[in-house]
N, C-alpha and C. Protein backbone atom coordinates (compact mmCIF):
# COMPACT_ATOMS: atom_id res chain seq x y z
N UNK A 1 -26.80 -29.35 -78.83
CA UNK A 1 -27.27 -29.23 -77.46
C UNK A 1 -26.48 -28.13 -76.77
N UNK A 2 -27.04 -27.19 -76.08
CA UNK A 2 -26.63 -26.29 -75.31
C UNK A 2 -26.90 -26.39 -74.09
N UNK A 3 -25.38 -26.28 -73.26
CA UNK A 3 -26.05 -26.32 -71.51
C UNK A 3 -25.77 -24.88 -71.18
N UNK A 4 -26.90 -24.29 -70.20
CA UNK A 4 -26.75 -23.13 -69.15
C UNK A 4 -25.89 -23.32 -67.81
N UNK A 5 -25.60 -21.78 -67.77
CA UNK A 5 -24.50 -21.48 -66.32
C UNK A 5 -25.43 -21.37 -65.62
N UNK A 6 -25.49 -21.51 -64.57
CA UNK A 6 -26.54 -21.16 -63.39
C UNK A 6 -26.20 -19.88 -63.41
N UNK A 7 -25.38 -18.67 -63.91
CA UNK A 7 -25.36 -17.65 -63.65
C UNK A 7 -26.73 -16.89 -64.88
N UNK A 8 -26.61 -17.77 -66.23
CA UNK A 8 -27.68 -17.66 -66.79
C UNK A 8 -29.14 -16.57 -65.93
N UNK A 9 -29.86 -16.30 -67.12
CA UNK A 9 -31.33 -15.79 -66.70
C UNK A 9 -31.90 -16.58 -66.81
N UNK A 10 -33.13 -17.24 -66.39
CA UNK A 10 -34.13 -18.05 -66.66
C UNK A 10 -35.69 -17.49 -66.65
N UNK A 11 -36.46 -18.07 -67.83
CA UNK A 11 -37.71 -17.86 -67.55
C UNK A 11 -38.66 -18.14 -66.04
N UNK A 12 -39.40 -18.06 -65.98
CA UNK A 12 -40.90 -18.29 -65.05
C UNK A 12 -40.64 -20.19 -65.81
N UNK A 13 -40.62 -20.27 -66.74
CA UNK A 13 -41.41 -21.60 -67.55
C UNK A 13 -40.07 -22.66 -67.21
N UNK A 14 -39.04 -22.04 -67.75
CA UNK A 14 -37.63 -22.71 -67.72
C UNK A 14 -36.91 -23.26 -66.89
N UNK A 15 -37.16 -22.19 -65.59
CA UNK A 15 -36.89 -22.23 -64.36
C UNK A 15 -37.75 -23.74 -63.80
N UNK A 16 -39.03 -23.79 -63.72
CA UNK A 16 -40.33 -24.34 -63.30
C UNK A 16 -39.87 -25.98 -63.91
N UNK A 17 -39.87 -25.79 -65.49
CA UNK A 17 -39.36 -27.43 -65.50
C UNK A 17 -37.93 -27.97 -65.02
N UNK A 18 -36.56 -26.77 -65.00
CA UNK A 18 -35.68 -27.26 -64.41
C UNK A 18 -35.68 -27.30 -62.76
N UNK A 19 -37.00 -27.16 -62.19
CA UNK A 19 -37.40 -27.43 -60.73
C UNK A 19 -37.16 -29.16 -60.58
N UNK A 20 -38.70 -29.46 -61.63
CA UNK A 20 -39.06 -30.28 -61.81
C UNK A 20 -38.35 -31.41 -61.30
N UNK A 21 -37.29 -31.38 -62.50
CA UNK A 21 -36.27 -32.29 -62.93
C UNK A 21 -34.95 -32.57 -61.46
N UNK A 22 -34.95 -31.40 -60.74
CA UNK A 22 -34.02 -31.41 -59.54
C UNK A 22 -35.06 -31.90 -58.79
N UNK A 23 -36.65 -32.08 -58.35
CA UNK A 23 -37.30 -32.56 -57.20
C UNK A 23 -37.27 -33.59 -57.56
N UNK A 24 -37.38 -34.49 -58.59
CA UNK A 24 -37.59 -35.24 -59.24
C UNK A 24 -36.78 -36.54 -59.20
N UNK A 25 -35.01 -35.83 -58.53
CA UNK A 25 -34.08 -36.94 -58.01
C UNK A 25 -33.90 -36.74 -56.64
N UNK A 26 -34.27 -36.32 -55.82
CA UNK A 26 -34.73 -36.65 -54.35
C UNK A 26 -36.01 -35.50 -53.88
N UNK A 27 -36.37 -36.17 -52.16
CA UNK A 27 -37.17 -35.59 -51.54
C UNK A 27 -36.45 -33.78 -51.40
N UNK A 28 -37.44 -32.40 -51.58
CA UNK A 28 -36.62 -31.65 -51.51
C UNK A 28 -37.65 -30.44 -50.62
N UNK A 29 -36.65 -29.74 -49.58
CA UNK A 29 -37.71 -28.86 -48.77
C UNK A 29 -37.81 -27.29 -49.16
N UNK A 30 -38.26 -26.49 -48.71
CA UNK A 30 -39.20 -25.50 -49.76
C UNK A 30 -37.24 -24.34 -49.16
N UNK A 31 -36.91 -24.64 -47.89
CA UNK A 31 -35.31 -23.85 -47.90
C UNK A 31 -34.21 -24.25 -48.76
N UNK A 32 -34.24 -25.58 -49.35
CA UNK A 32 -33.03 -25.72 -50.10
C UNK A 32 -33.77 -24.77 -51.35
N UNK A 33 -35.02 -25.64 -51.77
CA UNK A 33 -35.71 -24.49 -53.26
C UNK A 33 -35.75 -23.30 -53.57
N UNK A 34 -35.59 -22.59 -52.47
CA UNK A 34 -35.47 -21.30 -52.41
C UNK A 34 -33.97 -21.08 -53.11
N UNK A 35 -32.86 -21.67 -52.04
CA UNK A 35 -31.98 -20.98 -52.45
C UNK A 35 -31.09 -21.41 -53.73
N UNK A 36 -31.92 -22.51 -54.53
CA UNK A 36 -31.16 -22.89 -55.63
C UNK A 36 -31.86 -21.88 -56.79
N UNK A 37 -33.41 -21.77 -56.44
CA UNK A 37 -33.83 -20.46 -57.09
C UNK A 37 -33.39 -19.23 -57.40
N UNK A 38 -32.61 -18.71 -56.37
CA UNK A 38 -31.89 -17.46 -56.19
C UNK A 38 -30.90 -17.48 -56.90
N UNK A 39 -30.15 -19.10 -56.80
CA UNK A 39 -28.53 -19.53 -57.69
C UNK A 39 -29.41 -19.17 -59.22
N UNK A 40 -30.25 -19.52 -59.65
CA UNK A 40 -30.69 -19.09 -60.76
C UNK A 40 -31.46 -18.08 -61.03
N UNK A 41 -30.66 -16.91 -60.53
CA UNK A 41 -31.06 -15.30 -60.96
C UNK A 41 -32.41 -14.86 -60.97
N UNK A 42 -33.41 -15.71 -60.58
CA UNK A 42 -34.97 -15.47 -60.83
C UNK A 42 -35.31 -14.34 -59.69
N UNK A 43 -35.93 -13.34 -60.06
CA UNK A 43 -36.64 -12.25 -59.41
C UNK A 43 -37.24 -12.86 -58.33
N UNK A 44 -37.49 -12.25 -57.05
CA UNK A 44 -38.25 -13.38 -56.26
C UNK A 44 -39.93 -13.15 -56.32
N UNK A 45 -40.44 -12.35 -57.02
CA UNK A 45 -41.65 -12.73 -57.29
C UNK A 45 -41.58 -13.88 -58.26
N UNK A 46 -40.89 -13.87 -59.05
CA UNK A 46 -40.68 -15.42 -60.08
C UNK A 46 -40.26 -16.21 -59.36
N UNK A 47 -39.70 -16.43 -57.99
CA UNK A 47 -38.83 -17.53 -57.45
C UNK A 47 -40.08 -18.15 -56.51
N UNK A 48 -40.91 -17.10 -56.09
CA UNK A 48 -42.24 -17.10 -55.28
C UNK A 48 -42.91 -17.97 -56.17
N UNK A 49 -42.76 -17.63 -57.05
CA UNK A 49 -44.40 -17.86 -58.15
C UNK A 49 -43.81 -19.80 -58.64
N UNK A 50 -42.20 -19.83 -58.89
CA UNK A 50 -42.13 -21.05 -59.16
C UNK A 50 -42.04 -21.96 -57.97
N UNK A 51 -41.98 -21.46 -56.80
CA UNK A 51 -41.96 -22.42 -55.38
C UNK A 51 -43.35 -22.67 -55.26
N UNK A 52 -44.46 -21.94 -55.26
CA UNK A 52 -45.77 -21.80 -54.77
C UNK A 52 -46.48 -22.79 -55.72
N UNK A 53 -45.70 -22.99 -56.96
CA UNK A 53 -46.15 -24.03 -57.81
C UNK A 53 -45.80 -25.65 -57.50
N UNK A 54 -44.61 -25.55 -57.35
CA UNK A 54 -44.13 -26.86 -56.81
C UNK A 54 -44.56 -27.27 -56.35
N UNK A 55 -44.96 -26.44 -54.62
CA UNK A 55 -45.58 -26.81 -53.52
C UNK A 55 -46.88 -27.51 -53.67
N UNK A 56 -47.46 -26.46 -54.63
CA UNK A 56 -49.23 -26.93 -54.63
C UNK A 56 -49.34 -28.29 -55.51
N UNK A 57 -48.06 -28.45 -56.51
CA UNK A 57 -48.12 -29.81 -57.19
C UNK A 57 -47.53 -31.28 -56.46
N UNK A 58 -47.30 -30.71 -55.16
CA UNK A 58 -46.39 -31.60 -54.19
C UNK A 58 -45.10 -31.83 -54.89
N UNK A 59 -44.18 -31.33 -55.46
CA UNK A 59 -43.19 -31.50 -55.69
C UNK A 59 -41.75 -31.22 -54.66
N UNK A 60 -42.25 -30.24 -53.97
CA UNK A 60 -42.11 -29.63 -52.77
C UNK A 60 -42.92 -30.21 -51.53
N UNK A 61 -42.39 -30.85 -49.99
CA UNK A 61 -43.57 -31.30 -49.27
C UNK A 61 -42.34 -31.05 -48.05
N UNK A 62 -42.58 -30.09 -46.90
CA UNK A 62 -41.28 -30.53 -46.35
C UNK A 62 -41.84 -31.72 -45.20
N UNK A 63 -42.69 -32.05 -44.92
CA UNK A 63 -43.22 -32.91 -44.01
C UNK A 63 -42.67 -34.61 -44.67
N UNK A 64 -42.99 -34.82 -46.16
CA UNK A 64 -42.50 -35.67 -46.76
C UNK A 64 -40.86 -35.85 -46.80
N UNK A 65 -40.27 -34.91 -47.14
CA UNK A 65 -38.94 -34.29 -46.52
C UNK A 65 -38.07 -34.68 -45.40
N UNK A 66 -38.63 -34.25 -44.83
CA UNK A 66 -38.21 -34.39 -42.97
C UNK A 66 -38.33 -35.94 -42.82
N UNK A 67 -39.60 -36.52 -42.93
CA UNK A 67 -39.72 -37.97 -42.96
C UNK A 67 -38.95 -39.08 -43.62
N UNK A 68 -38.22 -38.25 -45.43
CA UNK A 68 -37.21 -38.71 -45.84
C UNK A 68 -35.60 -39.02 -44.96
N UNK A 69 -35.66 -37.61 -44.82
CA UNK A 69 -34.34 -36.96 -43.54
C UNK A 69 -34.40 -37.86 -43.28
N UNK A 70 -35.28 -38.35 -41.99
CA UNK A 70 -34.63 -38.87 -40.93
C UNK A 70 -34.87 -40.25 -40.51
N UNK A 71 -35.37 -40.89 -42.18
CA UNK A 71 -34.94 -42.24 -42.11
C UNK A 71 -34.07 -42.69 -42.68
N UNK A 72 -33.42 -41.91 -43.44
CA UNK A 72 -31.99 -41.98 -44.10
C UNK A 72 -30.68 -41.63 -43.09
N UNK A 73 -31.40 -40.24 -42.23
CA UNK A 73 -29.70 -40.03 -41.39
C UNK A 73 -29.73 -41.33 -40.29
N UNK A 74 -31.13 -41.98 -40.21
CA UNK A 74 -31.05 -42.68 -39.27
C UNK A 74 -30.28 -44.19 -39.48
N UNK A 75 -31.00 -44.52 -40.33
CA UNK A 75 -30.80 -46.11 -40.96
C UNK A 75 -29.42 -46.19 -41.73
N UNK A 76 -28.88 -44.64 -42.03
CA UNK A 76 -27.27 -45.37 -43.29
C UNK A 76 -26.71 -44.21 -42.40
N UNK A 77 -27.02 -43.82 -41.86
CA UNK A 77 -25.73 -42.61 -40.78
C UNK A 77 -25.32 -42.98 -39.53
N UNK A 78 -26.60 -43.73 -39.24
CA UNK A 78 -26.81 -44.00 -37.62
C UNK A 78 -26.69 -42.58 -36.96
N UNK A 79 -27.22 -41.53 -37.17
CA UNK A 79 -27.18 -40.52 -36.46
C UNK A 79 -28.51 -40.59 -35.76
N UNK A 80 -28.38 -39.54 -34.31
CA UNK A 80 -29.46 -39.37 -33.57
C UNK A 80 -30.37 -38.79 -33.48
N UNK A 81 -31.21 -39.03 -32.17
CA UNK A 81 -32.21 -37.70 -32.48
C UNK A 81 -31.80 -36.25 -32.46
N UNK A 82 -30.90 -35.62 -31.80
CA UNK A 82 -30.69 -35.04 -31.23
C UNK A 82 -29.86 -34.32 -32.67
N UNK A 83 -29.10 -34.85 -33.14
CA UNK A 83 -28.56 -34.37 -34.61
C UNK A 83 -29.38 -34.49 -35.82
N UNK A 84 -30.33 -35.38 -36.00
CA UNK A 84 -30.93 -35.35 -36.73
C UNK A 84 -31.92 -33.70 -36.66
N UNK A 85 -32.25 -33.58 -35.68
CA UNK A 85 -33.03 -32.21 -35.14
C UNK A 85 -32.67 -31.19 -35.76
N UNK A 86 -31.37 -31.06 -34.78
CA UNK A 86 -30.48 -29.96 -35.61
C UNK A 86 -30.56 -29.63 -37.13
N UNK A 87 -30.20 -30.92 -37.55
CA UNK A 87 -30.20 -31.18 -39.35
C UNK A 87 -31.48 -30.34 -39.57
N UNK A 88 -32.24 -30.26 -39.25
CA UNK A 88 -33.71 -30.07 -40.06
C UNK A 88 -34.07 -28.68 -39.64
N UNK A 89 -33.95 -28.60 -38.60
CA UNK A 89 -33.96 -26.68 -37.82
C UNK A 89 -32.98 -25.90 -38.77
N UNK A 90 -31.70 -26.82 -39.08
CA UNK A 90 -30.97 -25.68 -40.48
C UNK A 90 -31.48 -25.44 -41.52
N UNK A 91 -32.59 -26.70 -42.15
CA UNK A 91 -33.36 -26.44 -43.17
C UNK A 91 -34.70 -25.59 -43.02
N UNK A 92 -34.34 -25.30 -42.15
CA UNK A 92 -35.66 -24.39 -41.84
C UNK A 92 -37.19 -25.08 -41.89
N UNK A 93 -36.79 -26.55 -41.24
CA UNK A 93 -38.43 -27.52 -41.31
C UNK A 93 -38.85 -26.87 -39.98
N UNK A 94 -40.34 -27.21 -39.55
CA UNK A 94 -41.07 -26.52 -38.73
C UNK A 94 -40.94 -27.82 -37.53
N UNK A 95 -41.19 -27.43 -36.77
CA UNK A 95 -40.93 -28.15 -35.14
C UNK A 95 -41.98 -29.29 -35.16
N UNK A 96 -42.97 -29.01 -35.88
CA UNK A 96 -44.42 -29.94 -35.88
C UNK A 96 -44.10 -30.95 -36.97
N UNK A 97 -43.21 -30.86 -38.10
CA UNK A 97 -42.86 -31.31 -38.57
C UNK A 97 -41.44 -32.03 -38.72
N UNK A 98 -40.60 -31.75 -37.49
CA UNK A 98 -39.64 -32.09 -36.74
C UNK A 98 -40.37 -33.64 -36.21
N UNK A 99 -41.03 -33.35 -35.64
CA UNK A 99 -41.86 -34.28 -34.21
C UNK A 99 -42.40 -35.31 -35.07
N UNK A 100 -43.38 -34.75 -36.39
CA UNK A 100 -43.97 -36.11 -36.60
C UNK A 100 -42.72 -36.73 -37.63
N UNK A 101 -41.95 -36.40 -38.18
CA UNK A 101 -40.25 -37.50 -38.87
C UNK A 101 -39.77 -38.08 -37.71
N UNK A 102 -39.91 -37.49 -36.38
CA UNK A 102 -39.28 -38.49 -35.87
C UNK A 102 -40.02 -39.02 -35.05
N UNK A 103 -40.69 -39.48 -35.16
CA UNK A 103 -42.15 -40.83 -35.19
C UNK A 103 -41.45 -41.91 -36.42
N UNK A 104 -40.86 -41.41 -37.50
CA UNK A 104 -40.67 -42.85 -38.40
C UNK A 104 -39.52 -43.65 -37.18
N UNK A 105 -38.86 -43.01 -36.44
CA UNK A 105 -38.00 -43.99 -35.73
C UNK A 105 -38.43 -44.93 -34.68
N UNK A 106 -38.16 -46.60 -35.30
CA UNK A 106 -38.80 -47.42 -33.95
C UNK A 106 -37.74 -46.81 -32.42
N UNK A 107 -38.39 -46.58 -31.20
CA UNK A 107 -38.06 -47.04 -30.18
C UNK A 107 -36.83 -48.07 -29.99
N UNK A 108 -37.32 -49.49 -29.95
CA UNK A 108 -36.60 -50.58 -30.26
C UNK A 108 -35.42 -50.30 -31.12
N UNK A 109 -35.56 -50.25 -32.01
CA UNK A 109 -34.44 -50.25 -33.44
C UNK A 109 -33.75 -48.73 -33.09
N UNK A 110 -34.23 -48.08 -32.28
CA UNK A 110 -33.14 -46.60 -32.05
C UNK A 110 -32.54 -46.89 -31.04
N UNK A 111 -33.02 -47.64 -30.00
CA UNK A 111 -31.97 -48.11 -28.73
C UNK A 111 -30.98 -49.40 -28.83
N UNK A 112 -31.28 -50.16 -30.18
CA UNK A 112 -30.58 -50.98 -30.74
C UNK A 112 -29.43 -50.73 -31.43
N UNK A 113 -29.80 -49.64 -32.39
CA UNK A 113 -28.59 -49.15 -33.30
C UNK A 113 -27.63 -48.37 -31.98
N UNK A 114 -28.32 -47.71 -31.00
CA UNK A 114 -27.16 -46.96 -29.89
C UNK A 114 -26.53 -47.87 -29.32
N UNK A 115 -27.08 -49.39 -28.48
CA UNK A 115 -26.38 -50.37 -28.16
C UNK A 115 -24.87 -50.86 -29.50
N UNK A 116 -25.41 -51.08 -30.38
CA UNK A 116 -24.52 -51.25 -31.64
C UNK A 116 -23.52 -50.53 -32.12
N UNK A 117 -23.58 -48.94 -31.70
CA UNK A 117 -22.85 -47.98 -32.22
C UNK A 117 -21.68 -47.88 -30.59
N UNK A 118 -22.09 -48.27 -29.63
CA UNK A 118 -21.28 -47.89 -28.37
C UNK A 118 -20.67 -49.12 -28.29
N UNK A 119 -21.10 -50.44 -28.40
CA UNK A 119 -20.39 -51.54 -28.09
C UNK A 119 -19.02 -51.70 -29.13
N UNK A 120 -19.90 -51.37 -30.66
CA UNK A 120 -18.17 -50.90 -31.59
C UNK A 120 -17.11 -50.14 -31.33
N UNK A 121 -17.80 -48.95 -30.78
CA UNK A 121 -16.78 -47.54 -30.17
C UNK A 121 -16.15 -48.20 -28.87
N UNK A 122 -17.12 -48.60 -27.63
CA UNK A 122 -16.49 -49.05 -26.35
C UNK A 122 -15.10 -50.37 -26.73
N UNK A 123 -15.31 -51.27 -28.17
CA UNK A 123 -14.03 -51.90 -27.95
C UNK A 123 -12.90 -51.61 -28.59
N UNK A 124 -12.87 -50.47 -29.50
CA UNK A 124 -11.97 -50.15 -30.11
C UNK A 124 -10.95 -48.71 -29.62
N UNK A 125 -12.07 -48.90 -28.18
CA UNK A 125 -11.13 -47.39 -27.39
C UNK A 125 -9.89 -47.49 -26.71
N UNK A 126 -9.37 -47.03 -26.81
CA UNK A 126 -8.53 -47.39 -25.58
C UNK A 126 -8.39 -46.14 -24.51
N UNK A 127 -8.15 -46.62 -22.99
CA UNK A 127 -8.03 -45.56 -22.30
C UNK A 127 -6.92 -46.42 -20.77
N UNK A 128 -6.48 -45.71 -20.05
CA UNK A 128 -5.74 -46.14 -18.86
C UNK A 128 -7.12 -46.83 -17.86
N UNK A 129 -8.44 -46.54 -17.63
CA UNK A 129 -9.62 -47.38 -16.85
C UNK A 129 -10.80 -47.09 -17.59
N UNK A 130 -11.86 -47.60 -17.01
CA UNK A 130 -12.97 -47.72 -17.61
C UNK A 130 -13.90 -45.98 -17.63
N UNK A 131 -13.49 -45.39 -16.39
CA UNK A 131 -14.08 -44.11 -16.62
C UNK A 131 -13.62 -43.56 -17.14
N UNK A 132 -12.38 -43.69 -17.77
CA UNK A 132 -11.99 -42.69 -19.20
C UNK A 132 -12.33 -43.21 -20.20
N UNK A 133 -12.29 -44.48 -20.31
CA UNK A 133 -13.05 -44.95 -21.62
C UNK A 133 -14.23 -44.55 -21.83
N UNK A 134 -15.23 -44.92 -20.61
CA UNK A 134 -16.46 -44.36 -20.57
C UNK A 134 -17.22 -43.08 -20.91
N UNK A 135 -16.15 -41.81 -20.55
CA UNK A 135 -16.21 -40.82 -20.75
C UNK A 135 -16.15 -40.56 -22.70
N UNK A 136 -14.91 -41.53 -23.17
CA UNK A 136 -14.63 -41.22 -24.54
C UNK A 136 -15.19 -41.16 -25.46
N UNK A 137 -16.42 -42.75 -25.03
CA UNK A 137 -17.27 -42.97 -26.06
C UNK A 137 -18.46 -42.45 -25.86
N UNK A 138 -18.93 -41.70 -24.45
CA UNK A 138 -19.76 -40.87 -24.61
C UNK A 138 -19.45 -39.91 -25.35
N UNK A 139 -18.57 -39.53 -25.24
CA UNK A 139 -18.65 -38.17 -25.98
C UNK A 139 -18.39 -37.99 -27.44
N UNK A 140 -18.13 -39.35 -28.21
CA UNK A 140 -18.21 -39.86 -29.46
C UNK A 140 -20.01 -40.02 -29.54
N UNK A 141 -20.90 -40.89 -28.72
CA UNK A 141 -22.07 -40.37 -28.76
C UNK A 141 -23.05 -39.45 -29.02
N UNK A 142 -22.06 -38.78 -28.22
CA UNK A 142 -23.16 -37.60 -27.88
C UNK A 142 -22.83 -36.96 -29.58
N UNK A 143 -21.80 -36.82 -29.96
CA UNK A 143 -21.27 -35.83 -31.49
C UNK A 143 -22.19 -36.63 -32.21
N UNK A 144 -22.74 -38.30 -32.36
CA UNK A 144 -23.38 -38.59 -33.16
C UNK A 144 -25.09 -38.53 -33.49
N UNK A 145 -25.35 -37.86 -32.12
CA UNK A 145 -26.57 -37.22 -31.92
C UNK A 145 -27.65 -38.14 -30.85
N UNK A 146 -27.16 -39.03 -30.04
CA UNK A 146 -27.72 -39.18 -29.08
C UNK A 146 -28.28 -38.56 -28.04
N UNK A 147 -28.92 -39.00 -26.97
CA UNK A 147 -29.53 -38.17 -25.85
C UNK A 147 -28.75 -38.93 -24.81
N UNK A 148 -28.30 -37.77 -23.98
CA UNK A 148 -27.16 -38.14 -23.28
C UNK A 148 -27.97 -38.96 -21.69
N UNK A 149 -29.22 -38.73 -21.51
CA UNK A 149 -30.01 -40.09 -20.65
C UNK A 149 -29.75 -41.63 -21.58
N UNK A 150 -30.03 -41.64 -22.34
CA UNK A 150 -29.85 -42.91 -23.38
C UNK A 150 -28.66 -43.27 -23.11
N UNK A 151 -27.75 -42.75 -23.84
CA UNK A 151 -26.04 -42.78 -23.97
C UNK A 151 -25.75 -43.66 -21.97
N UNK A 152 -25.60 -42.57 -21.20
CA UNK A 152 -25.14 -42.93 -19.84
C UNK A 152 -25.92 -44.66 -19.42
N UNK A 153 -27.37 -44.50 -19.77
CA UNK A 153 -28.24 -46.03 -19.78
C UNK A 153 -27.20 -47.09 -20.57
N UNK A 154 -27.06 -46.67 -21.22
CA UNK A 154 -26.44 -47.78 -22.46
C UNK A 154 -24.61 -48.12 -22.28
N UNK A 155 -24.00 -47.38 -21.62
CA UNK A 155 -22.79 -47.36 -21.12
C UNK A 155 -22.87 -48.17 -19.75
N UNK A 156 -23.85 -47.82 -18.91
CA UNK A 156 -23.68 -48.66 -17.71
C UNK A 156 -24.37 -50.02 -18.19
N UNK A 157 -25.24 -50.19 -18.64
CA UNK A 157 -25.44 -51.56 -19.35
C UNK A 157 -23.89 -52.03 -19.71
N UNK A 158 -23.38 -51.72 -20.34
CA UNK A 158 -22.04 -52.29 -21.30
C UNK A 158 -20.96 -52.36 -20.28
N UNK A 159 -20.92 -51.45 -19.47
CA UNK A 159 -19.85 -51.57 -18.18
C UNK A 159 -20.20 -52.93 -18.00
N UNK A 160 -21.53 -52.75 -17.07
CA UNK A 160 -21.89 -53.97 -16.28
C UNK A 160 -21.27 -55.37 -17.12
N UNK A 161 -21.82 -55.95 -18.33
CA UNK A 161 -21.91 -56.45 -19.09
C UNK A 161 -20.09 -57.12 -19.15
N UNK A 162 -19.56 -56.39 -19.11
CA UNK A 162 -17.79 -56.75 -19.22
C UNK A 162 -17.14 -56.84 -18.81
């Protein structure tokens, strides 16, 4: 058995099934494919020709993608909308396809996990009064990708509350 360097050359054919085999262990969008294509020396009319294949075989979907994203950063990251966004604008997903991934997030269950994520942060803070505390764990919030109307809602809830 022989393994290749990614510095290796690869065929059109070679390239195409070692696509395969990388879409094959997660959801994957057509900007990461690109540039693992490139890691493997392929001409970009060959890098064209093996993306354009993927795509049309759905192996490639970034809408499927994005929808992966951001029920994963949501549900095991607890990250927000607001970072999750970001996340996907680096991958170069499209805004229309931004909007409908984050449709997989309930309402309910996103103002739940923020109640959940501030009430952990609000008791483990410490500060000299409550508006520095207040201030702290917003701004632990906000880094985790909340919307800072939400965040301030959900802090004066928890003030009140204690």
């Amino acid at each position: 058995m022989t393994f290749r360097k990614d510095n290796d050359v690869y065929t059109v054919k070679q390239a195409l099934d070692k696509a395969y085999k990388y879409c094959a262990l997660q959801d994957r969008c057509q900007s990461e494919m690109v540039t693992k294509l490139k890691s493997w020396n392929l001409s970009e009319d060959e890098a064209a020709e093996v993306l354009i294949q993927l795509i049309t075989e759905q192996f490639v979907n970034d809408e499927r993608f994005a929808r992966s994203f951001v029920r994963g950063k949501f549900n095991q990251n607890g990250w927000g909308r607001v970072k999750i966004t970001y996340a996907l604008r680096q991958k170069e997903i499209s805004s229309q396809c931004i909007n409908i991934a984050l449709e997989e997030i309930d309402e309910e269950k996103y103002r739940s996990k923020l109640m959940d994520i501030a009430t952990k942060k609000w008791n483990i803070t410490s500060a000299r009064n409550d508006f520095e505390k207040k201030n702290k764990v917003a701004g632990y919030l906000v880094s985790r990708g909340f919307e800072s109307n939400l965040i301030w809602d959900t802090l004066n809830n928890l003030e009140h509350d204690n």
